[in-house]
Each structure stands twice: as structure tokens, then as C-alpha cells.
Protein backbone atom coordinates (compact mmCIF):
# COMPACT_ATOMS: atom_id res chain seq x y z
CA UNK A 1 25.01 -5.62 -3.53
CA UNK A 2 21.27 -5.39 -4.34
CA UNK A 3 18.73 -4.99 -2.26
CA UNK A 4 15.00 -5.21 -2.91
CA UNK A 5 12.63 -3.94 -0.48
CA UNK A 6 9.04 -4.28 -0.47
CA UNK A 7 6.37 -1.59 0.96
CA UNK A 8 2.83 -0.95 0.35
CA UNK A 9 2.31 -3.87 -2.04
CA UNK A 10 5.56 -2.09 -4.23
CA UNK A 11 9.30 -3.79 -4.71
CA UNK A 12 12.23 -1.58 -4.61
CA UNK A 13 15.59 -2.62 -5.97
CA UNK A 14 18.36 -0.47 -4.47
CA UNK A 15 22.56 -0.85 -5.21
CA UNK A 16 25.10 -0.40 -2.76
CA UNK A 17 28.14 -0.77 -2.87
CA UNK A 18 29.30 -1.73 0.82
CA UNK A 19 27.52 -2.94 3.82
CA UNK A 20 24.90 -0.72 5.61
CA UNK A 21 22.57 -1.29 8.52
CA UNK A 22 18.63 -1.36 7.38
CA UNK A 23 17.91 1.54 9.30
CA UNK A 24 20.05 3.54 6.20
CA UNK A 25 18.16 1.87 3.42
CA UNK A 26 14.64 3.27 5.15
CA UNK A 27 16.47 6.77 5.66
CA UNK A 28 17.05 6.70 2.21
CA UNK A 29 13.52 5.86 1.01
CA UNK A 30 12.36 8.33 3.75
CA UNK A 31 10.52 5.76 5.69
CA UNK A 32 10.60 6.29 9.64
CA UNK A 33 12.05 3.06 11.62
CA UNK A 34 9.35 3.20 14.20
CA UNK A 35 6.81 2.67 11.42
CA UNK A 36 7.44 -0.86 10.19
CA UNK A 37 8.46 -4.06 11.01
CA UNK A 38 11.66 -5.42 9.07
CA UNK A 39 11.19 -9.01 7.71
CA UNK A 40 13.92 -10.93 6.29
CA UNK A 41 13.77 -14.81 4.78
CA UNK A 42 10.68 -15.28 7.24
CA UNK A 43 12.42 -13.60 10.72
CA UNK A 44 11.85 -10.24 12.06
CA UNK A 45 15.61 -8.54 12.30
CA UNK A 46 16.08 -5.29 13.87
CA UNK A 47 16.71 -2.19 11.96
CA UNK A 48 20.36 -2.09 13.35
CA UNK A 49 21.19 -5.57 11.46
CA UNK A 50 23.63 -4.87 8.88
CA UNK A 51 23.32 -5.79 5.32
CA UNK A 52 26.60 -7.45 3.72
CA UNK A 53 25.01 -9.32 0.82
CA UNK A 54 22.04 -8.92 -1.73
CA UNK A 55 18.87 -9.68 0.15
CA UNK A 56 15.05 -9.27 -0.12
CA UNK A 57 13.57 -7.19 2.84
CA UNK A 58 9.54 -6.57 3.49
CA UNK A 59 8.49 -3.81 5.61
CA UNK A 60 5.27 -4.48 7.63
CA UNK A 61 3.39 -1.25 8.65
CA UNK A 62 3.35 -1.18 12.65
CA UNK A 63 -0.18 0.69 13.41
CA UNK A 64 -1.05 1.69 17.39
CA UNK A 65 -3.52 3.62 18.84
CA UNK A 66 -4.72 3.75 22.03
């Protein structure tokens, strides 16, 4: 399956070849989970969703501060 991701304005197009939860495609690009939002279609899904199919993800950047 093929999964693009899109961070920081750039697209990513990663292959896999059986399902995975999201929070293992940002391991693999070395993002942190508590750093960005996951969109999918036009839904936020948590990073424990699993992926079964090709999709398109974006990753918002989360900012806080106090």
C-alpha cells in the first residue's frame, strides 16, 4: 500500500507492505506523535488508527506555550 504524507509544505510517498498504525509511519520519518495533528480525507484520526489501504495523510504542527 502507498502512503503519502505531507509535512512542512513537502509530500512523502512511503510503501508498505501490510497494515501499520500512523504512529509507525511518523517513527519512521522520525517525527514525534505529540508534535502534530494527523488529518485524513478532512477528519482528525488518532495516531493509533491503523492504515490498511493507500491513503493521503497531512500532519499539522501542534505548537503550545504557556
Amino acid at each position: 500500500m502507498e502512503v503519502g504524507v505531507t509535512h512542512e509544505g513537502e509530500r512523502t510517498v512511503m510503501t508498505f507492505d501490510s497494515p501499520l498504525a500512523i504512529a509507525a509511519v511518523l517513527e519512521k520519518m522520525e517525527i514525534p506523535p505529540s508534535t502534530v495533528l494527523t488529518i485524513v480525507g478532512e477528519q482528525i484520526v488518532p495516531h493509533t488508527s491503523t492504515i490498511n489501504g493507500d491513503v493521503e495523510i497531512e500532519l499539522i504542527i501542534v505548537s503550545s506555550g504557556g
